[in-house]
Protein backbone atom coordinates (compact mmCIF):
# COMPACT_ATOMS: atom_id res chain seq x y z
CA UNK A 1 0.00 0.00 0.00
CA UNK A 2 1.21 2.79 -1.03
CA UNK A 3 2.37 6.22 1.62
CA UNK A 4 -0.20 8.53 2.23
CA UNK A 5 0.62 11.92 0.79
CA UNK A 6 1.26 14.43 3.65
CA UNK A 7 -0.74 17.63 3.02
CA UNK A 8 -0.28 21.27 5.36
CA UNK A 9 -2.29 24.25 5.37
CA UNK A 10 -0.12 26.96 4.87
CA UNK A 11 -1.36 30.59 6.35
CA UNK A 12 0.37 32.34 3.58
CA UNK A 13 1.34 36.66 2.91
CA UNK A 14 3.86 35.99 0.56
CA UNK A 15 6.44 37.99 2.30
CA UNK A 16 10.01 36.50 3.51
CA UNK A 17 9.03 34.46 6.21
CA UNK A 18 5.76 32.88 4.95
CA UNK A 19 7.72 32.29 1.96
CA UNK A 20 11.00 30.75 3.14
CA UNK A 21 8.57 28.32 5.90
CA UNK A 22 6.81 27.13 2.87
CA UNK A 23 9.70 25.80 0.97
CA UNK A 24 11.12 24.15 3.78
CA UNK A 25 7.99 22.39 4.53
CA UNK A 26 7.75 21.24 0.68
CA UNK A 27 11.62 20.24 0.34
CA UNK A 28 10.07 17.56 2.79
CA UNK A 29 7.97 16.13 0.18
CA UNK A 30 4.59 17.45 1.92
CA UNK A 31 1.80 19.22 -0.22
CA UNK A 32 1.02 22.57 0.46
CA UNK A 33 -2.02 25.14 0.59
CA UNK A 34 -2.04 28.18 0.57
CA UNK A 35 -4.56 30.30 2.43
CA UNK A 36 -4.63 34.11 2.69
CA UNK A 37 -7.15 36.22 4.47
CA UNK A 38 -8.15 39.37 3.78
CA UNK A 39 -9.47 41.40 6.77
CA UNK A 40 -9.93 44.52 5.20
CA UNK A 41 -7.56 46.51 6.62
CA UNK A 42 -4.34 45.74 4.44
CA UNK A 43 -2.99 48.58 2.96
CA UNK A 44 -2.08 46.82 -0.27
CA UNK A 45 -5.49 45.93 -1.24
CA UNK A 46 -6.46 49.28 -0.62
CA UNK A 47 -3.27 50.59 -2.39
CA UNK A 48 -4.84 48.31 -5.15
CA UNK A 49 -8.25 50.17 -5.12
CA UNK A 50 -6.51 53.55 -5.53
CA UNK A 51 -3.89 53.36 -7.87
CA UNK A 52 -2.21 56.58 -6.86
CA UNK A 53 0.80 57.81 -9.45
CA UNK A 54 3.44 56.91 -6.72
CA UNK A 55 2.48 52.98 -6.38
CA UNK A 56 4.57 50.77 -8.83
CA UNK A 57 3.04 47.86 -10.29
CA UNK A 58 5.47 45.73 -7.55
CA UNK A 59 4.02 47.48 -5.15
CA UNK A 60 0.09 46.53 -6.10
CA UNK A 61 0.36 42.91 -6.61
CA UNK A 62 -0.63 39.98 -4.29
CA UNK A 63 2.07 38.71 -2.67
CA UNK A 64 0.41 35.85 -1.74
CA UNK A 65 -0.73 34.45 -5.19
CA UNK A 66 2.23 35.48 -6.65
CA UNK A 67 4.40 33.69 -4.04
CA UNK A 68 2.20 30.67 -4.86
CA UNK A 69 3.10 31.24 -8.41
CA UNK A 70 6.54 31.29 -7.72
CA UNK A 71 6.42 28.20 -5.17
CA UNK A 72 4.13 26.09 -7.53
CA UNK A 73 1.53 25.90 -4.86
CA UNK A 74 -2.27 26.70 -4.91
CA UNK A 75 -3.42 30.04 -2.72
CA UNK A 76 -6.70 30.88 -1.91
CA UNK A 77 -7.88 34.52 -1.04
CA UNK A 78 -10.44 34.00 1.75
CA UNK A 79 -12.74 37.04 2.36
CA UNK A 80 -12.92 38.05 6.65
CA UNK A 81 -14.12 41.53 6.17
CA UNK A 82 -17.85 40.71 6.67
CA UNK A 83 -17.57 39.71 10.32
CA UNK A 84 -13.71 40.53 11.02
CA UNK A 85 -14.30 44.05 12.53
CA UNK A 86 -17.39 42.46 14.91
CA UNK A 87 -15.74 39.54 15.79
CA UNK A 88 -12.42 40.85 16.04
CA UNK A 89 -11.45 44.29 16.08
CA UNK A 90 -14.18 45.90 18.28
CA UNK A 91 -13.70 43.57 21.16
CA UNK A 92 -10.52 41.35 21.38
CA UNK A 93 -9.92 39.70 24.06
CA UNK A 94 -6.29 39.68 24.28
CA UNK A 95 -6.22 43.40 24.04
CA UNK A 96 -4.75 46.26 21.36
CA UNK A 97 -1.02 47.06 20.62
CA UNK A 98 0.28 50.26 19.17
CA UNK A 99 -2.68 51.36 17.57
CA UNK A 100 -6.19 49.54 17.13
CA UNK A 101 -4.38 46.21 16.44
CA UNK A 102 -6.01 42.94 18.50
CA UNK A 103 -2.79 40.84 17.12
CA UNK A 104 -3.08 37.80 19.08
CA UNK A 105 -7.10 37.99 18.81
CA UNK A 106 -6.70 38.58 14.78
CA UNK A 107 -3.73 35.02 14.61
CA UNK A 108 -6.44 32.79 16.46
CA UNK A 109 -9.47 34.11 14.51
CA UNK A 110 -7.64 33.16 11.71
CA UNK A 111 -5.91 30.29 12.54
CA UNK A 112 -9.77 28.63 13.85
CA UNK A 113 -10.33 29.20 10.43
CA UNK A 114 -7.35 27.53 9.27
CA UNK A 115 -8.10 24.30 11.18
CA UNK A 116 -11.62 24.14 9.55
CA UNK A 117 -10.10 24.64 6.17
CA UNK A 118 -7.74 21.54 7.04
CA UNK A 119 -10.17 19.58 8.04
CA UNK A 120 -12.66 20.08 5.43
CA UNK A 121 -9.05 19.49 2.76
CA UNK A 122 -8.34 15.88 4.67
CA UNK A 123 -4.84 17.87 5.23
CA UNK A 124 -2.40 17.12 8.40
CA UNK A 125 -1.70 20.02 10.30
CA UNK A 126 -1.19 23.87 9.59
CA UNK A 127 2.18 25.76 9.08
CA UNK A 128 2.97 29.78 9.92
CA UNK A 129 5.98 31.88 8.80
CA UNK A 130 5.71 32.59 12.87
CA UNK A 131 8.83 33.68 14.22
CA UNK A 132 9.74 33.36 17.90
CA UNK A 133 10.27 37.10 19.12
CA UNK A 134 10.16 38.79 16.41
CA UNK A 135 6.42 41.02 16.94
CA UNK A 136 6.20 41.67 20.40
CA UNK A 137 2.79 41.73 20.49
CA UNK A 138 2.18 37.94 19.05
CA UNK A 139 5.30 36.32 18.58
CA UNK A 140 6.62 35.98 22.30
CA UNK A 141 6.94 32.55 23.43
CA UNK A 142 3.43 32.98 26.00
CA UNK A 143 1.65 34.39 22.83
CA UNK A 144 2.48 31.37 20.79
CA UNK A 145 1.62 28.90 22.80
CA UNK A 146 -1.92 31.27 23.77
CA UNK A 147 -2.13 31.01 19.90
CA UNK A 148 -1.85 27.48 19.59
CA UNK A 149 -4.44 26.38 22.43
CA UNK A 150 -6.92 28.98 21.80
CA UNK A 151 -7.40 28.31 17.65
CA UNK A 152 -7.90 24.65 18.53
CA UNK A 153 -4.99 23.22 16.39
CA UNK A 154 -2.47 22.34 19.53
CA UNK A 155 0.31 20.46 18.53
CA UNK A 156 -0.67 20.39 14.74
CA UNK A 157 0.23 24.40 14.37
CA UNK A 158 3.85 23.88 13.14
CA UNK A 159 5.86 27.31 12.94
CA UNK A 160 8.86 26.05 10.71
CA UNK A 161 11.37 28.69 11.27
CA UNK A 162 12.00 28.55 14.87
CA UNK A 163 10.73 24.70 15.20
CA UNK A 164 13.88 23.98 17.22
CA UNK A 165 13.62 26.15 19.55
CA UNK A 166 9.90 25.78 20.61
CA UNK A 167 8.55 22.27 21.67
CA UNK A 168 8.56 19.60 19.38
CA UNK A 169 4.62 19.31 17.36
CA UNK A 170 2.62 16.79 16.24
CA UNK A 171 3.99 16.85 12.76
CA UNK A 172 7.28 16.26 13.70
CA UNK A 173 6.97 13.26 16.24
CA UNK A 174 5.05 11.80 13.55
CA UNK A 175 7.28 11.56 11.15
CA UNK A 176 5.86 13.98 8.96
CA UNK A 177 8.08 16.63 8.51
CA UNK A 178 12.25 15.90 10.06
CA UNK A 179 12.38 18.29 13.10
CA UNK A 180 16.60 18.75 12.07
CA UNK A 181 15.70 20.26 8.76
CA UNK A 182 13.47 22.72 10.55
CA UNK A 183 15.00 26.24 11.84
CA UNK A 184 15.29 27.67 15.04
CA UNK A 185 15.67 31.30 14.38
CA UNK A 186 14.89 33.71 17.47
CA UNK A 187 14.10 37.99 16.99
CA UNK A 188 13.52 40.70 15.25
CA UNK A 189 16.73 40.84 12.76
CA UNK A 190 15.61 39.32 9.45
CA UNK A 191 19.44 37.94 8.23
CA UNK A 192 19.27 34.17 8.67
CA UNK A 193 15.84 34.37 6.44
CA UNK A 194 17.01 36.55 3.68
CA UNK A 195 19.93 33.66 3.88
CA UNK A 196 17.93 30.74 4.15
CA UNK A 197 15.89 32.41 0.84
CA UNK A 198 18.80 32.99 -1.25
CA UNK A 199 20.09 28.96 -0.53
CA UNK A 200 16.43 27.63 -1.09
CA UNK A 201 15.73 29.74 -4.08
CA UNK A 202 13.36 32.16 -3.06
CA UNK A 203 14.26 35.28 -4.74
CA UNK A 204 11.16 37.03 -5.10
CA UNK A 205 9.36 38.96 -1.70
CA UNK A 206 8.79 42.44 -0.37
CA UNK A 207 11.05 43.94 1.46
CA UNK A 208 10.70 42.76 5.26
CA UNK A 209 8.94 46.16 6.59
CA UNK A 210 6.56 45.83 9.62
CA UNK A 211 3.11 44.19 8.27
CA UNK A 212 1.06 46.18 5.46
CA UNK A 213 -2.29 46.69 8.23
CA UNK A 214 -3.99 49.67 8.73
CA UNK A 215 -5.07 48.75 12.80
CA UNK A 216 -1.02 49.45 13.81
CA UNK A 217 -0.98 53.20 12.58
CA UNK A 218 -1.58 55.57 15.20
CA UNK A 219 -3.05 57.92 13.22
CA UNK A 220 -5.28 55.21 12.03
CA UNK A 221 -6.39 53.71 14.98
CA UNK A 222 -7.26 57.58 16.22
CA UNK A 223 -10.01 58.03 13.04
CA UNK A 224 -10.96 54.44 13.97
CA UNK A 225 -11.69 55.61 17.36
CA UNK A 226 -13.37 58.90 16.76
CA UNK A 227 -15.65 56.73 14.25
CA UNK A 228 -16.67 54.41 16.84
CA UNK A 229 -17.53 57.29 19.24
CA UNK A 230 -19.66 59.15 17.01
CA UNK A 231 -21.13 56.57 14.89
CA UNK A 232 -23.62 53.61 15.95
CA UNK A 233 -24.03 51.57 12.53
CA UNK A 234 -20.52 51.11 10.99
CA UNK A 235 -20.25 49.23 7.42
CA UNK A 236 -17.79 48.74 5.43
CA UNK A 237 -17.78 52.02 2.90
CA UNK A 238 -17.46 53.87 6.19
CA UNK A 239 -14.15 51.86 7.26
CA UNK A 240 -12.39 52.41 3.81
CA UNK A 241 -12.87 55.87 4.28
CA UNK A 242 -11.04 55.97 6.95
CA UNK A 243 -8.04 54.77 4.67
CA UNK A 244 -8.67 58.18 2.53
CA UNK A 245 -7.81 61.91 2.59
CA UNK A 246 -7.84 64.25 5.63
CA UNK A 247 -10.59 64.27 7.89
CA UNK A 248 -12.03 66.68 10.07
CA UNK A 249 -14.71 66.25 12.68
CA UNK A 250 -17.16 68.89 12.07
CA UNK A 251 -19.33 68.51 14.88
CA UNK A 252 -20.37 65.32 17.14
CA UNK A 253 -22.83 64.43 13.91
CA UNK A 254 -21.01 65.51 10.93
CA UNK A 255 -17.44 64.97 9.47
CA UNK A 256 -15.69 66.12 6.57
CA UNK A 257 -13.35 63.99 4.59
CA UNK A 258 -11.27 66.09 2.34
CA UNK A 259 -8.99 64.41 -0.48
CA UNK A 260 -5.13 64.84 -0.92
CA UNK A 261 -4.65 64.25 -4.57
CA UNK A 262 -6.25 63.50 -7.98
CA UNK A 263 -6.45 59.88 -7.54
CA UNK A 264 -8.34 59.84 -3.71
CA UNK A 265 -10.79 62.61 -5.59
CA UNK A 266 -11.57 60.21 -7.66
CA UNK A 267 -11.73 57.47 -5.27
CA UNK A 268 -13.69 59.35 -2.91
CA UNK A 269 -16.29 60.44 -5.88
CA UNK A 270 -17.44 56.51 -5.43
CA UNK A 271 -18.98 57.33 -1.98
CA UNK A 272 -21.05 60.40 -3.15
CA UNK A 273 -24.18 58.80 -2.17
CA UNK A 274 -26.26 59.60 1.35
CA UNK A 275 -23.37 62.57 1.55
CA UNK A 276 -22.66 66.05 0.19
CA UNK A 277 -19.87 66.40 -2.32
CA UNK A 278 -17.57 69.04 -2.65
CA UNK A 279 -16.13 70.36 -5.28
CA UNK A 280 -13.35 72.95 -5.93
CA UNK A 281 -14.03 74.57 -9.52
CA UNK A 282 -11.53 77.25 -11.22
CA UNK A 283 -8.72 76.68 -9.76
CA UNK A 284 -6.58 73.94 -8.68
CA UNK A 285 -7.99 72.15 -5.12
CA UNK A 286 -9.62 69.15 -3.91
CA UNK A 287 -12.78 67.40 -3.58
CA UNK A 288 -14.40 66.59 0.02
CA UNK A 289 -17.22 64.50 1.18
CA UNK A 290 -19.33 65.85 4.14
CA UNK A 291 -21.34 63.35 5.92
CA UNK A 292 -23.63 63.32 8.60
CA UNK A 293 -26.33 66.01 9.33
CA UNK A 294 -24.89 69.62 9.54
CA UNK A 295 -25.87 73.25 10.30
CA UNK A 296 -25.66 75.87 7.76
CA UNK A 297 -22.91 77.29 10.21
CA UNK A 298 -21.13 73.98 9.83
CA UNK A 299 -21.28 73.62 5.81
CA UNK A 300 -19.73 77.04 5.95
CA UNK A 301 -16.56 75.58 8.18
CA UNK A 302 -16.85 72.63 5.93
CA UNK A 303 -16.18 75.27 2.48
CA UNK A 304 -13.66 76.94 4.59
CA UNK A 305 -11.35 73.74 5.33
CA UNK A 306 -11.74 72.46 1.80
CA UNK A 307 -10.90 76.01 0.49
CA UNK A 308 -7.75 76.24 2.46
CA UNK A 309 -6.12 73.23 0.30
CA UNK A 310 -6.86 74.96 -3.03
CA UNK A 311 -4.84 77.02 -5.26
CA UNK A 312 -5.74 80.53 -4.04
CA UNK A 313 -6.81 83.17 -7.24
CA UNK A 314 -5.99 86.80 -7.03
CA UNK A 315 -9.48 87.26 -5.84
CA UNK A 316 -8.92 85.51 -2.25
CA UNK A 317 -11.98 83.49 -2.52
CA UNK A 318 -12.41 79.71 -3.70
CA UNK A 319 -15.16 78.46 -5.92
CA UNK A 320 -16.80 75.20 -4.54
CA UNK A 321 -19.57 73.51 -6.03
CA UNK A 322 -21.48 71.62 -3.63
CA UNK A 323 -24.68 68.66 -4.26
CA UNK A 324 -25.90 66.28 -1.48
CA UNK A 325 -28.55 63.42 -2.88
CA UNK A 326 -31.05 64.98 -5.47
CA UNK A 327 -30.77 68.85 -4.46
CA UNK A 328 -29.50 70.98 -7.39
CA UNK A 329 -25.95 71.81 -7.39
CA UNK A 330 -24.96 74.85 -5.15
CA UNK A 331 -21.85 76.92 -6.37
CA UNK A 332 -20.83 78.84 -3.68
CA UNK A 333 -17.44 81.11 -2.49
CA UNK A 334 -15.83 79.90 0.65
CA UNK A 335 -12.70 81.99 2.17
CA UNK A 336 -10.09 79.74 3.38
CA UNK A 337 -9.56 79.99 6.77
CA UNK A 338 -6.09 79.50 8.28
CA UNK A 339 -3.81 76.29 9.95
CA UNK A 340 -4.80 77.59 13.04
CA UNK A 341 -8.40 78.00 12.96
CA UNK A 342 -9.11 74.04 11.49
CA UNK A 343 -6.41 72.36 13.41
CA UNK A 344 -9.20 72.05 16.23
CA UNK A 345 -11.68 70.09 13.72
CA UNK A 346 -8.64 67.30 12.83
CA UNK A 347 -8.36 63.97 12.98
CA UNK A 348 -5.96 63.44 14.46
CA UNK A 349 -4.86 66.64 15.41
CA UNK A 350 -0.99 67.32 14.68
């Protein structure tokens, strides 16, 4: 009778680690998936949606498909977003780090997941690019094994790069996969990966830099917070506009969202509907959307913050156009006011 073919689940983002854990698990002769979740909160994808002038096509692909590419293994792009901030952002149980970022909440949520997808394939156990101490908010030696109990996988969560220095897993006492061909790299410093890569082959990843998620960023994680204090029903459109221009909180009700460039006036011309849009005519400025209800008083300090990042005409005044739902289009004069006088209204305030 022929040996059964080992199979892993693979939790895969395509950069150096995820990369260089996945060949070592396949020079063993097991079969890898890929899977890749998308929370929606990466700044790639959103990068992707974009497409400002600055962003190379490097820079916009999928690093997990194309590492599967490269690798010869199947990925699959698994959707979170639906339930993701619910479940997992608005009340982890492990806590935030920097920013709004429930780390060790967001590696079990996904990891539960994982485990059903390797169940459901009839595959062995699930691999990480994991790295003992290199994130201090999920890679610490408690917050690994807190990972490993709490997703349900146990012994069959097998982080290949720093296998020898963490206790020995299911796949290994088994047989599956040779414990002395696994790693046991330890911190933050990224040089015995980049090594490893170069003597397995893998020559194409990003450039190690800190995780591509918007929860981290301070500034981030402030808009995140001023959106949960102000707003009761919060959907998706109104988390990737958090991702977009510079915002300003009007009042407790309303808040203006004012782009920084051609390509988020475009992208923020998508969200025109059940909000008034802004428009600077005649001279060179941005476009803003103001959402919320508002007092005549405030759609004047609205005009005035989107005037101040326009090209100002000899005249001193600023041309804005301005339509909310199926009211005729208003063009009106707004003065811009100064730094000063809108730093209050910020998000975050710098």
């Amino acid at each position: 009778m022929p040996k059964k073919k080992i199979k892993a689940i693979g939790m895969i983002s395509g950069g150096l680690d995820s990369s260089v854990a996945t060949q070592l698990i396949q020079k063993q002769g097991v079969e890898v998936v890929g899977v890749n979740f998308s929370t929606g909160f990466c700044m790639t994808d959103h990068h992707r949606a974009v497409r400002k002038k600055k962003h190379s096509p490097e820079k916009l692909r999928n690093e997990a498909l194309r590492a599967g590419a490269d690798l010869h293994f199947k990925v699959d792009i698994i959707d979170i977003s639906k339930r993701y901030f619910q479940d997992v952002v608005l009340k982890p149980k492990h806590g935030y780090g920097s920013g709004m970022n429930p780390c060790l909440d967001c590696r079990i949520y996904m990891l539960k997941k994982a485990k059903k997808i390797m169940e459901k394939e009839g595959a062995d156990f699930v691999f990480t690019g994991e790295v003992l101490g290199q994130r201090p908010m999920s890679q610490y030696r408690r917050a690994l094994d807190i990972i490993a109990k709490e997703s349900g996988l146990g012994d069959r969560l097998l982080r290949p790069l720093s296998a020898q220095k963490l206790p020995e897993t299911l796949p290994e006492k088994e047989g599956w996969v040779n414990r002395e061909e696994l790693k046991g790299i330890e911190g933050r410093m990224r040089v015995e990966q980049i090594q490893l890569a170069d003597a397995l082959g893998v020559t194409d990843f990003p450039q190690p830099a800190g995780g591509c998620c918007f929860l981290p960023d301070r500034n981030f994680a402030t808009k995140l917070r001023d959106l949960i204090k102000h707003q009761k029903k919060i959907n998706k459109n109104v988390l990737t506009l958090l991702k977009v221009g510079r915002h300003f909180r009007i009042s407790p009700e309303a808040k203006l969202i004012v782009g920084r460039d051609e390509a988020e006036n475009k992208f923020l011309e998508r969200f025109k509907r059940g909000r008034a849009w802004m428009r600077v005519v005649n001279t060179q400025g941005p476009c803003a959307l103001l959402e919320g209800k508002f007092s005549p008083q405030e759609k004047e300090l609205a005009l005035g913050i989107v005037a101040r990042y326009a090209d100002l005409p000899p005249s001193g005044m600023i041309d804005i156009t301005f339509k909310k739902g199926s009211s005729k289009e208003e063009l009106l004069q707004a003065r811009p006011l100064s730094t000063e006088a809108i730093e209050p209204y910020r998000i975050p305030q710098i």
